[in-house]
Protein backbone atom coordinates (compact mmCIF):
# COMPACT_ATOMS: atom_id res chain seq x y z
CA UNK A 1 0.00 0.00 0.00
CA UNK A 2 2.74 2.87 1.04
CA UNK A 3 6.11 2.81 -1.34
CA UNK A 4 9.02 1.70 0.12
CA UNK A 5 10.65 5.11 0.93
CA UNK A 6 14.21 5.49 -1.47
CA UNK A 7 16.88 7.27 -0.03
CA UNK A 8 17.66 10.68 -1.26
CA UNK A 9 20.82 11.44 -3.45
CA UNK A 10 22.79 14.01 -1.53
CA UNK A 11 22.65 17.45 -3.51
CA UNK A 12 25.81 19.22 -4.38
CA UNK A 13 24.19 22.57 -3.97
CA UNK A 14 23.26 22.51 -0.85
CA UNK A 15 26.96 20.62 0.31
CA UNK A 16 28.68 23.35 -1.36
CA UNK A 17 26.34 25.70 0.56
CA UNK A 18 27.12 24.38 3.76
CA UNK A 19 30.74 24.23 3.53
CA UNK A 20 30.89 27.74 2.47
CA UNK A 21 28.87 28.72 5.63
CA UNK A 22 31.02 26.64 8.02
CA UNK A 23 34.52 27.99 6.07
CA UNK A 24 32.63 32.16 6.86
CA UNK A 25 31.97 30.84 10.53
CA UNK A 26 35.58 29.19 10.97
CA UNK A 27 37.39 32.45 9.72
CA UNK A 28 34.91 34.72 12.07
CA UNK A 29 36.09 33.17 14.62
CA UNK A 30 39.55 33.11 13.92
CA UNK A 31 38.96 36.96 12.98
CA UNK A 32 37.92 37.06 16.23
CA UNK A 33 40.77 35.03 18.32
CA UNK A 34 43.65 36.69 16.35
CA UNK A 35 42.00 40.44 17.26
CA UNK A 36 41.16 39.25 21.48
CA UNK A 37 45.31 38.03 21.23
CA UNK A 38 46.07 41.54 19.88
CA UNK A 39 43.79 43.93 21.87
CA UNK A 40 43.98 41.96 25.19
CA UNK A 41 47.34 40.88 25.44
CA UNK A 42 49.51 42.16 28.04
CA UNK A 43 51.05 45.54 27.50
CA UNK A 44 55.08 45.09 26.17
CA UNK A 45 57.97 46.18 28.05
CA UNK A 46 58.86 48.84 25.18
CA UNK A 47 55.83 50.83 26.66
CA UNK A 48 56.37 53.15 29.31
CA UNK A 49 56.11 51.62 33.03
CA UNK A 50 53.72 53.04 35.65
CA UNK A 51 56.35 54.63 37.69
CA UNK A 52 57.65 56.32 34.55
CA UNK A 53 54.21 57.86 33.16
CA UNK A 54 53.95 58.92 36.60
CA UNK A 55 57.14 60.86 36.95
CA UNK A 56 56.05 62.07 33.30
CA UNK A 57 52.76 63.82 34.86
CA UNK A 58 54.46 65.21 37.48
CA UNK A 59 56.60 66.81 35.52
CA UNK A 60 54.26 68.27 32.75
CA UNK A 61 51.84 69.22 35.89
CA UNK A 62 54.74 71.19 37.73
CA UNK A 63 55.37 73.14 33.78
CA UNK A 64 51.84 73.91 34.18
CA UNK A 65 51.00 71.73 30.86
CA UNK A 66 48.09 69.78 32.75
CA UNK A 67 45.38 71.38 34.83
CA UNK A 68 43.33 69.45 37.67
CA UNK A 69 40.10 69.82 38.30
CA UNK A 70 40.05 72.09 41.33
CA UNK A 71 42.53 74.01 39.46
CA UNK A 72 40.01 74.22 36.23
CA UNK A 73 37.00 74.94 38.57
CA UNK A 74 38.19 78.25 40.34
């Protein structure tokens, strides 16, 4: 009474589709792991250290090149 039920023949279109979709998704996310490695990665030693950027404000604040805020309020 009810056909035997034939398998279906894969179709290349739709493959093709799919594998383009997973090869967008795979380079998203390596987009993605490359640019966390570059923004979040610890700051280099070629970059100035705390204690230096602090001497560095001193000095431009005793030259009168940086303002605080009580000094910008009165």
């Amino acid at each position: 009474m009810s056909e035997p039920e034939t398998p279906q023949e894969p179709c290349e279109v739709s493959d093709s589709w799919q594998q383009m979709v997973q090869a967008v998704l795979a380079l998203v996310l390596l987009l993605g792991a490359v640019a966390m490695f570059h923004y979040y990665a610890p700051v280099t030693a070629q970059s100035a250290q705390p204690d230096e950027m602090h001497q560095q404000v001193q000095q431009k604040l005793s030259l009168g090149l940086f303002h605080t805020k009580a000094e910008r309020a009165t």
